[in-house]
Protein backbone atom coordinates (compact mmCIF):
# COMPACT_ATOMS: atom_id res chain seq x y z
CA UNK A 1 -25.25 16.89 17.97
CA UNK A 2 -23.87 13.82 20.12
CA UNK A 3 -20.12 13.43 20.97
CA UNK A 4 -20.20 10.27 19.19
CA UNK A 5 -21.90 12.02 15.62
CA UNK A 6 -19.46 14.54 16.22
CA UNK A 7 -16.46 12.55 16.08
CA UNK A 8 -18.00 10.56 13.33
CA UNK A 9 -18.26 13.39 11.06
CA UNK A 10 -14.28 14.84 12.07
CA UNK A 11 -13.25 11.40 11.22
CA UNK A 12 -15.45 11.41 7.91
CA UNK A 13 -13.65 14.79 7.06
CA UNK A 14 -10.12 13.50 7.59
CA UNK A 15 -10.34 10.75 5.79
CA UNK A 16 -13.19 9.92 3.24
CA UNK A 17 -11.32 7.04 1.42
CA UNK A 18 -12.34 4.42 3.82
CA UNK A 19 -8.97 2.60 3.69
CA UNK A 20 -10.26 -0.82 4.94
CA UNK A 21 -12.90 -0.56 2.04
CA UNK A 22 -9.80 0.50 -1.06
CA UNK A 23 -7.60 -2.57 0.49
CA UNK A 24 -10.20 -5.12 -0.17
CA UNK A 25 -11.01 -3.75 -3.40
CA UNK A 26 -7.64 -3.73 -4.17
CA UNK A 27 -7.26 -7.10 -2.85
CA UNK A 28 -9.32 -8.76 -5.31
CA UNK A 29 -8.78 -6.79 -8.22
CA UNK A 30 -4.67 -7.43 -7.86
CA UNK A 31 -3.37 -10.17 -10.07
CA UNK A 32 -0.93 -13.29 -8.81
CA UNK A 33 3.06 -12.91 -9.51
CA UNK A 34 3.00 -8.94 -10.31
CA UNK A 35 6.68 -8.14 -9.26
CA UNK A 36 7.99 -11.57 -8.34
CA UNK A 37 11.20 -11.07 -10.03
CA UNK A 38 11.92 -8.04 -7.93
CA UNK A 39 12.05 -10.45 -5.18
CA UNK A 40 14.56 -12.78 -6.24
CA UNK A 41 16.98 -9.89 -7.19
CA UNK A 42 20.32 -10.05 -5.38
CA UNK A 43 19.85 -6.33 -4.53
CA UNK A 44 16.12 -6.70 -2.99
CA UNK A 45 17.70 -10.11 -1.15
CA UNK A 46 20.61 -8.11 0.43
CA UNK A 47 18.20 -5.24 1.48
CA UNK A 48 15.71 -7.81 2.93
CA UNK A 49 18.46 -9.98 4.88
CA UNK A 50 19.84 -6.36 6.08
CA UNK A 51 23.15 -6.54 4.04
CA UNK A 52 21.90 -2.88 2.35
CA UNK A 53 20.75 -0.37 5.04
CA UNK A 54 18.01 2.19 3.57
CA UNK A 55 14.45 2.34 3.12
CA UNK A 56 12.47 0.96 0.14
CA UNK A 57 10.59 3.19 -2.25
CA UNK A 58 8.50 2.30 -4.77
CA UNK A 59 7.92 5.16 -6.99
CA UNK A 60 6.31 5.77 -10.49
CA UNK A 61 4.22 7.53 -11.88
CA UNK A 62 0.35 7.42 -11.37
CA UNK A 63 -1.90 4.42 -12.53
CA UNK A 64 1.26 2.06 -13.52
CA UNK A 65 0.89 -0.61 -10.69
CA UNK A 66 2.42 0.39 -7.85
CA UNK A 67 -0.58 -0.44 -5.51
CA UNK A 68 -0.63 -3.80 -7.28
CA UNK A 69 2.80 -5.08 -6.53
CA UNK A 70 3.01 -8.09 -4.27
């Protein structure tokens, strides 16, 4: 086996969900506005102008939109 089929099929391994391919499915099947308000909240306005220090988590539980979301 080439070095080049090799790699291929280690890189096939460690990752089968094609990630470029799920973003541009994901792209078109997302729909306009989902979670606009969450933008405009004070809180989410002081975390994105760096008043609130912390790291933003989205969390939920499985199938309710998180992928979707702006």
């Amino acid at each position: 086996m080439a070095a080049r089929d090799e790699r291929a099929e280690i890189l096939a391994w460690l990752s089968p969900l094609e990630p470029r391919i799920r973003h541009q499915d994901l792209r078109t099947r997302r729909a306009d506005n989902v979670g606009e308000w969450l933008l405009h909240t004070d809180e989410f306005q002081s975390w994105c102008n760096g008043a609130r220090h912390g790291t933003l988590i989205c969390y939920g539980d499985p199938a309710v939109g998180k992928t979707y979301f702006r």
